[in-house]
N, C-alpha and C. Protein backbone atom coordinates (compact mmCIF):
# COMPACT_ATOMS: atom_id res chain seq x y z
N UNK A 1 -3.08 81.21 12.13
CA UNK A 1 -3.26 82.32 11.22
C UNK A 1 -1.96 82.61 10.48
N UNK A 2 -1.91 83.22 9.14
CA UNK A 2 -0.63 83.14 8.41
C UNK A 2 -1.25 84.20 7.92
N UNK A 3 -0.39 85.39 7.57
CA UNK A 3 -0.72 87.08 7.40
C UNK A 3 0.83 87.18 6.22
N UNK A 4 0.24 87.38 4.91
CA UNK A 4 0.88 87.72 3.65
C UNK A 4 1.10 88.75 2.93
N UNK A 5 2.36 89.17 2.81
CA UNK A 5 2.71 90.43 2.30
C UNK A 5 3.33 90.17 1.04
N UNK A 6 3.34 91.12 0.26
CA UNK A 6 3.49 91.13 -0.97
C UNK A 6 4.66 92.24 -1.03
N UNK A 7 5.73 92.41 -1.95
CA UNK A 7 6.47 93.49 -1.88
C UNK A 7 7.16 93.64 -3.48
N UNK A 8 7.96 94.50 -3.66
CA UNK A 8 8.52 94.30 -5.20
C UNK A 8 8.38 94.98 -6.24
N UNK A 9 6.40 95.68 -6.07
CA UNK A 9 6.44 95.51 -7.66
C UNK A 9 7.01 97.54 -7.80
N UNK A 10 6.50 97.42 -9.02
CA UNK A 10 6.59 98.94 -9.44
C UNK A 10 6.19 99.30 -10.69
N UNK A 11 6.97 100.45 -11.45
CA UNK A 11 7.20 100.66 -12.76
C UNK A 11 8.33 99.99 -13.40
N UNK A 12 8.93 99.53 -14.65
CA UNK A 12 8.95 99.21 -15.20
C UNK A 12 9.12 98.91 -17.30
N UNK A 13 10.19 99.32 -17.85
CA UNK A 13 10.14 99.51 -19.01
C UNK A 13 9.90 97.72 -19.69
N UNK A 14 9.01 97.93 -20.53
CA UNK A 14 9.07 96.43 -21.89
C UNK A 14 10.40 95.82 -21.55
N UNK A 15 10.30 94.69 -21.69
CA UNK A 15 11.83 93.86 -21.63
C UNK A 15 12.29 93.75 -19.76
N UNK A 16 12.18 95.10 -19.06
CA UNK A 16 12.96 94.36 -18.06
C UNK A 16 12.57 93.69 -17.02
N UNK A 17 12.81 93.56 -15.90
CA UNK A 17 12.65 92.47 -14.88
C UNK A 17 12.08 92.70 -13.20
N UNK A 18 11.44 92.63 -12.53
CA UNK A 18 11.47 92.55 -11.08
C UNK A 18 11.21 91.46 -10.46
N UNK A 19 11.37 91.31 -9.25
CA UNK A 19 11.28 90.52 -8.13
C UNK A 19 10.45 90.44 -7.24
N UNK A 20 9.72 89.88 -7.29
CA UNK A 20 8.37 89.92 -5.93
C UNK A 20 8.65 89.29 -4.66
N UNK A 21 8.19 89.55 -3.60
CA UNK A 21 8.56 88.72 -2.47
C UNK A 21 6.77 88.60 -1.74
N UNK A 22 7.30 87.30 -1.48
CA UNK A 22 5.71 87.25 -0.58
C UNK A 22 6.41 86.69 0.76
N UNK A 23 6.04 87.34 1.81
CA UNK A 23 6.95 87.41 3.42
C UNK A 23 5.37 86.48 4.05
N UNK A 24 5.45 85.38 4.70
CA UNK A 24 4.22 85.15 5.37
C UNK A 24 5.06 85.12 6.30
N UNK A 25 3.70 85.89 7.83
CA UNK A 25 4.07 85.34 9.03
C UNK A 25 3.58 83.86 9.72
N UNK A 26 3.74 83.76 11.12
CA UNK A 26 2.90 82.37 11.57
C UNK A 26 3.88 81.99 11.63
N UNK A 27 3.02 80.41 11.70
CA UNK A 27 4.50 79.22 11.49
C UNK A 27 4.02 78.24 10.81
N UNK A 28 4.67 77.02 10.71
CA UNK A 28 4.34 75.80 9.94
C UNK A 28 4.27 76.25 7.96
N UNK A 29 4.82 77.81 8.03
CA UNK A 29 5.00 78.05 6.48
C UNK A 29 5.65 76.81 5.51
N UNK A 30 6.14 76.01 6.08
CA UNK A 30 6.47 75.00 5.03
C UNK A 30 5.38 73.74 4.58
N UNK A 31 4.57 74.08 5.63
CA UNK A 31 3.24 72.87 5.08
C UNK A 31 2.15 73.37 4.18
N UNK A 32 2.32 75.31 4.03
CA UNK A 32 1.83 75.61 2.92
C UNK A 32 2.16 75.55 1.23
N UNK A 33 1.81 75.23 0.76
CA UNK A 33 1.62 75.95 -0.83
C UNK A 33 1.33 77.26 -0.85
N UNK A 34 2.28 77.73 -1.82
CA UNK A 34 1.76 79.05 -2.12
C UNK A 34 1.57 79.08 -3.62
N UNK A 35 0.71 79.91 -4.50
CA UNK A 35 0.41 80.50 -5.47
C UNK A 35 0.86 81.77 -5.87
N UNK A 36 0.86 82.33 -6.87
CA UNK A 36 1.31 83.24 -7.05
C UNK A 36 0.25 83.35 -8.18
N UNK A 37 -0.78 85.14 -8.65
CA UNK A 37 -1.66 85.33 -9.17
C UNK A 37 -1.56 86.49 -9.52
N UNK A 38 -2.41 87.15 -10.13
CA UNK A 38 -2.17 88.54 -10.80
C UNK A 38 -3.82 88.80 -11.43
N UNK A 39 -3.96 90.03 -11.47
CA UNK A 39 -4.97 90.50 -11.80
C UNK A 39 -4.91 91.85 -12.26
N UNK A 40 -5.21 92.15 -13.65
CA UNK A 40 -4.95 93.67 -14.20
C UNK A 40 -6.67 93.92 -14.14
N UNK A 41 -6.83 95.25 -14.46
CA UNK A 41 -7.79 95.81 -13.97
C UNK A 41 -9.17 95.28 -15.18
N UNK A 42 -9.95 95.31 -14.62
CA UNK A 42 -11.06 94.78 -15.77
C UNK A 42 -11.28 93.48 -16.10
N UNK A 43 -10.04 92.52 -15.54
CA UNK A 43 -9.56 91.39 -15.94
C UNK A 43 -10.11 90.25 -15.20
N UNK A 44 -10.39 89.39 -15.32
CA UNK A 44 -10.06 88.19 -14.36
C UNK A 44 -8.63 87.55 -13.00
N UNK A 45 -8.79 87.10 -12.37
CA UNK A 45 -7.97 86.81 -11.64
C UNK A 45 -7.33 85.63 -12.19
N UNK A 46 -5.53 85.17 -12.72
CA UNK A 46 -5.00 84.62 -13.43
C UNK A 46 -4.36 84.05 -12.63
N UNK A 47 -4.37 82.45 -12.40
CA UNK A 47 -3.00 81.42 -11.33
C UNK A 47 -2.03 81.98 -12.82
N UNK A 48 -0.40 82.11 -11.83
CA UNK A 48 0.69 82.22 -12.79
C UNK A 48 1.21 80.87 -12.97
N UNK A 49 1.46 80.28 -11.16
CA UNK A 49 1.96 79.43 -11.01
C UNK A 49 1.99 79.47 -9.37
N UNK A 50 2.57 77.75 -9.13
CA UNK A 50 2.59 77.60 -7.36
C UNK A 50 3.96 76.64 -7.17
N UNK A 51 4.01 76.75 -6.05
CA UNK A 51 5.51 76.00 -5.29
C UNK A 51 4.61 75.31 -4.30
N UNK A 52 4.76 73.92 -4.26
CA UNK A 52 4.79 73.59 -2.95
C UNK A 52 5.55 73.64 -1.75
N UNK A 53 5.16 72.91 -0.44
CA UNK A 53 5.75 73.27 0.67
C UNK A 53 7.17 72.89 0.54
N UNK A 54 7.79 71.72 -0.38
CA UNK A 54 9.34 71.13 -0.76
C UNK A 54 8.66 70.77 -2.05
N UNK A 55 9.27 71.06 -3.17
CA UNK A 55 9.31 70.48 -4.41
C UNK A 55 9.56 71.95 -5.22
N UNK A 56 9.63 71.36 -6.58
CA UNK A 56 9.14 71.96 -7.59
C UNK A 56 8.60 73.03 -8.34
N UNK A 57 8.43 74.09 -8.56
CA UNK A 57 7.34 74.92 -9.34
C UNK A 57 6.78 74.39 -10.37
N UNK A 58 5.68 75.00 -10.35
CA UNK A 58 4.96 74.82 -11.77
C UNK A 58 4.54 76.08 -11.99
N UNK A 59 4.13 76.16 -13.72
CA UNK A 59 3.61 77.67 -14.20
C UNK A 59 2.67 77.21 -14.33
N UNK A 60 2.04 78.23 -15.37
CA UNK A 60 0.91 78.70 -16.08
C UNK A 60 1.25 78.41 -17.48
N UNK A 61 0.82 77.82 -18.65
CA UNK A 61 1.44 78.04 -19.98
C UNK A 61 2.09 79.51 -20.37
N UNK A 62 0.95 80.22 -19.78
CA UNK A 62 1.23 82.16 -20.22
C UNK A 62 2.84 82.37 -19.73
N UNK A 63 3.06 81.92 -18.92
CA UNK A 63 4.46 82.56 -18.30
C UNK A 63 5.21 81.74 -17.96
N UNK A 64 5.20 80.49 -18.51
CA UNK A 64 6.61 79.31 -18.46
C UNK A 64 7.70 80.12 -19.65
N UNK A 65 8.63 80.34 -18.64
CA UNK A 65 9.83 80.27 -19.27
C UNK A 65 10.30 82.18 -19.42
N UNK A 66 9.49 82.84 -18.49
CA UNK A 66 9.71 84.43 -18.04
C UNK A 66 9.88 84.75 -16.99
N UNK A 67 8.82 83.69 -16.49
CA UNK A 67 8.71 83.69 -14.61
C UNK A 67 9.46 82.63 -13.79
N UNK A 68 9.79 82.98 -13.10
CA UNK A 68 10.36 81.77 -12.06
C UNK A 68 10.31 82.22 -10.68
N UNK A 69 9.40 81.35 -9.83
CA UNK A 69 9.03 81.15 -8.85
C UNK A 69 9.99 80.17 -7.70
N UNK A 70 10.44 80.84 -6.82
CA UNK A 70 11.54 80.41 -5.62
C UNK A 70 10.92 80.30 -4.39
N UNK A 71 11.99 79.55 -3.27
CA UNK A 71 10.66 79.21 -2.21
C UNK A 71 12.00 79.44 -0.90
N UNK A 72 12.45 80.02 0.04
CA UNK A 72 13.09 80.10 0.95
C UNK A 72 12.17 79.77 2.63
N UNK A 73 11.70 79.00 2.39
CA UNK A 73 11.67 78.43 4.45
C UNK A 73 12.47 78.77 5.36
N UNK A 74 13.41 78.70 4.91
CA UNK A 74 14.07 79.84 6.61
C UNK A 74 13.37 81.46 6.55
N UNK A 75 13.13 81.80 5.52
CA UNK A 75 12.83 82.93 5.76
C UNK A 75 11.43 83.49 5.49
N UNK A 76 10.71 81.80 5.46
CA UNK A 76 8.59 82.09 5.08
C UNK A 76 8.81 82.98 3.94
N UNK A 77 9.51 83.04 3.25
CA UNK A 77 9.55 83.78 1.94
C UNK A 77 9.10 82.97 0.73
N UNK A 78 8.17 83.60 0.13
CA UNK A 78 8.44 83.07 -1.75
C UNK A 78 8.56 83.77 -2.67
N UNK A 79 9.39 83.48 -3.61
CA UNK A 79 9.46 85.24 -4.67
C UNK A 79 9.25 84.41 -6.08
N UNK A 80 9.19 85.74 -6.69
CA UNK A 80 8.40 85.36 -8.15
C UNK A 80 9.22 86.37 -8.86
N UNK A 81 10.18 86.10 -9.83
CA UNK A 81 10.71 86.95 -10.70
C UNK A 81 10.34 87.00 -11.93
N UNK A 82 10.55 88.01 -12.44
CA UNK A 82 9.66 88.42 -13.61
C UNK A 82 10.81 88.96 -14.40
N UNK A 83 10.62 88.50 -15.83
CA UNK A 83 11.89 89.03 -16.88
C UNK A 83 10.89 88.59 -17.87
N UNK A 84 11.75 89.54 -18.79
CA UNK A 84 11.07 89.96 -20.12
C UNK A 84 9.72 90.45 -20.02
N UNK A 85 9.42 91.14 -19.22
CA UNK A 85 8.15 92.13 -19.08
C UNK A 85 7.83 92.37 -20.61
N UNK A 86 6.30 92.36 -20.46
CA UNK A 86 5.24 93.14 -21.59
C UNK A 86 4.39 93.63 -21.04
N UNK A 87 4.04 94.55 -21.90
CA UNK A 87 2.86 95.83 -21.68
C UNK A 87 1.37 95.14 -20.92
N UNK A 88 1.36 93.68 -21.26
CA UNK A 88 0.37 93.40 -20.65
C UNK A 88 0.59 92.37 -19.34
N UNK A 89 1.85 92.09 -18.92
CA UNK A 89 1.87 91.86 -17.89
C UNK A 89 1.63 92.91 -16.70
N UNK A 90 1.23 94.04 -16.96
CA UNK A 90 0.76 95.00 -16.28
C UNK A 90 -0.54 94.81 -15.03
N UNK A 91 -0.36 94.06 -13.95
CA UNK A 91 -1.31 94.00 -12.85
C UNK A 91 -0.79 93.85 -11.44
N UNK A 92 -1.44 93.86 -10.62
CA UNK A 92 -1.65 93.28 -9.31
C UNK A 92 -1.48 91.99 -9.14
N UNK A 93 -0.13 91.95 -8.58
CA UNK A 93 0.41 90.58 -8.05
C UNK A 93 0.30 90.28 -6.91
N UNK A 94 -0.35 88.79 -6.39
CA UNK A 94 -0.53 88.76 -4.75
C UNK A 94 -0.21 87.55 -4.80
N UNK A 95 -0.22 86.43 -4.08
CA UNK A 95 0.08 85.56 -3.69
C UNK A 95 -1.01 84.75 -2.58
N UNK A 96 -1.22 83.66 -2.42
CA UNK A 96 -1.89 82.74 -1.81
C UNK A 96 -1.28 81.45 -0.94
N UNK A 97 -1.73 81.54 0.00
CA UNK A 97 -1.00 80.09 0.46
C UNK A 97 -2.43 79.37 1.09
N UNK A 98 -2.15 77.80 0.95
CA UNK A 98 -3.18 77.36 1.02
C UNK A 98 -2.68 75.67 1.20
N UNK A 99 -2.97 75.25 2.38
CA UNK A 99 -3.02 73.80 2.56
C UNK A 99 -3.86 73.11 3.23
N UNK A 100 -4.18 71.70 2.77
CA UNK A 100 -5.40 70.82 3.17
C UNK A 100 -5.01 70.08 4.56
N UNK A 101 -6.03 69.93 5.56
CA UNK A 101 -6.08 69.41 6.53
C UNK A 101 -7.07 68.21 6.65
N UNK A 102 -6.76 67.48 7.76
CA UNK A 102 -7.92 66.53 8.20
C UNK A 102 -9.00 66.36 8.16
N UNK A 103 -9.61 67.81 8.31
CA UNK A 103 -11.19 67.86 8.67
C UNK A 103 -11.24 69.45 8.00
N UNK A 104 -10.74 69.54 6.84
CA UNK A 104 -10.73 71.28 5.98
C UNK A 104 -9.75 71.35 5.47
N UNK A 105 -9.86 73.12 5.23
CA UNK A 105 -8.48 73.26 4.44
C UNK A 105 -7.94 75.16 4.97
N UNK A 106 -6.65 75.04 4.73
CA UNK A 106 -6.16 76.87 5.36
C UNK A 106 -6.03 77.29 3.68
N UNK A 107 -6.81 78.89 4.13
CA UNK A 107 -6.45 79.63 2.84
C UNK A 107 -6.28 81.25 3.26
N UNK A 108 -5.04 81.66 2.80
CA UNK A 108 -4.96 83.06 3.13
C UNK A 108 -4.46 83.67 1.85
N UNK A 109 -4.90 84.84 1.93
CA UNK A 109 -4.80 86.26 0.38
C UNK A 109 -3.60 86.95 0.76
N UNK A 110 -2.56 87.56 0.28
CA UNK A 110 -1.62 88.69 0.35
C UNK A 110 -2.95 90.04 -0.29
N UNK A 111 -2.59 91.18 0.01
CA UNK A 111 -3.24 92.54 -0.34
C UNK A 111 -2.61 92.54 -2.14
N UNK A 112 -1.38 92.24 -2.10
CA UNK A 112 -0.60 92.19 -3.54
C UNK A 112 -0.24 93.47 -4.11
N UNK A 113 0.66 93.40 -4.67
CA UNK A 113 1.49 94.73 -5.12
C UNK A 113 1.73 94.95 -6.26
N UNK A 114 1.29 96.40 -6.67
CA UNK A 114 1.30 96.39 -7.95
C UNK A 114 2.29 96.46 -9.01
N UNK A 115 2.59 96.05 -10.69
CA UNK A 115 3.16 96.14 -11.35
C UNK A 115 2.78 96.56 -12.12
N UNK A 116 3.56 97.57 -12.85
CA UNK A 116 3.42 98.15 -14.24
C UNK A 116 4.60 98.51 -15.57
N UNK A 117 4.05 98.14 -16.41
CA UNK A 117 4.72 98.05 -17.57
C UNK A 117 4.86 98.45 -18.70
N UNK A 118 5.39 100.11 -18.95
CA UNK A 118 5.20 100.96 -19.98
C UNK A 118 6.81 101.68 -19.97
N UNK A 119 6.24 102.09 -21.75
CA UNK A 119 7.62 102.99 -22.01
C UNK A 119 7.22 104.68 -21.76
């Protein structure tokens, strides 16, 4: 079992920046992937982008080059920073981790924390 917290968000003026943290417990956090997602109200649920367990990030077209997604294993942490905020990056950020097995696959939700973005 792997149990995901979300932390970070808040208020927020146009232009500036926060930091998300997604804390999983358990173990074997490095054989997950995590995602990182968002959802404003009324909206659909949006992939931003994901890290695998060692490699790389990837985005979303929407948020290459605002967002950047980090991955710390010593500390089952992944964070997602956010710069240059707009009014409509305004939602519920959670996070996902999710990896394939032998005979299935593990998938767990963070609750996700909200962000908002007004003057």
């Amino acid at each position: 079992q792997v149990q995901l917290v979300e932390s970070g968000g808040g208020w927020v003026q146009p232009g500036g920046s926060l930091r998300l943290s997604c804390v999983a417990s358990g173990s074997d956090f490095s054989t997950y992937a995590i995602y990182w997602y968002r959802q404003a109200a009324g909206k659909q649920r949006e992939l931003l982008g994901a890290v695998p367990g060692t490699g790389r990030p990837n985005y979303a077209g929407s948020v290459k080059g605002r967002f950047t997604i980090s991955r710390d294993n010593a500390k089952n942490t992944v964070y997602l920073q956010l710069d240059s905020l707009k009014l409509e990056d305004t939602a519920n950020y959670f996070c996902n981790a999710h990896r394939a097995r032998e005979n299935g696959e593990d998938d767990y939700w963070g609750q996700g924390t909200q962000v908002t973005v007004s003057s």
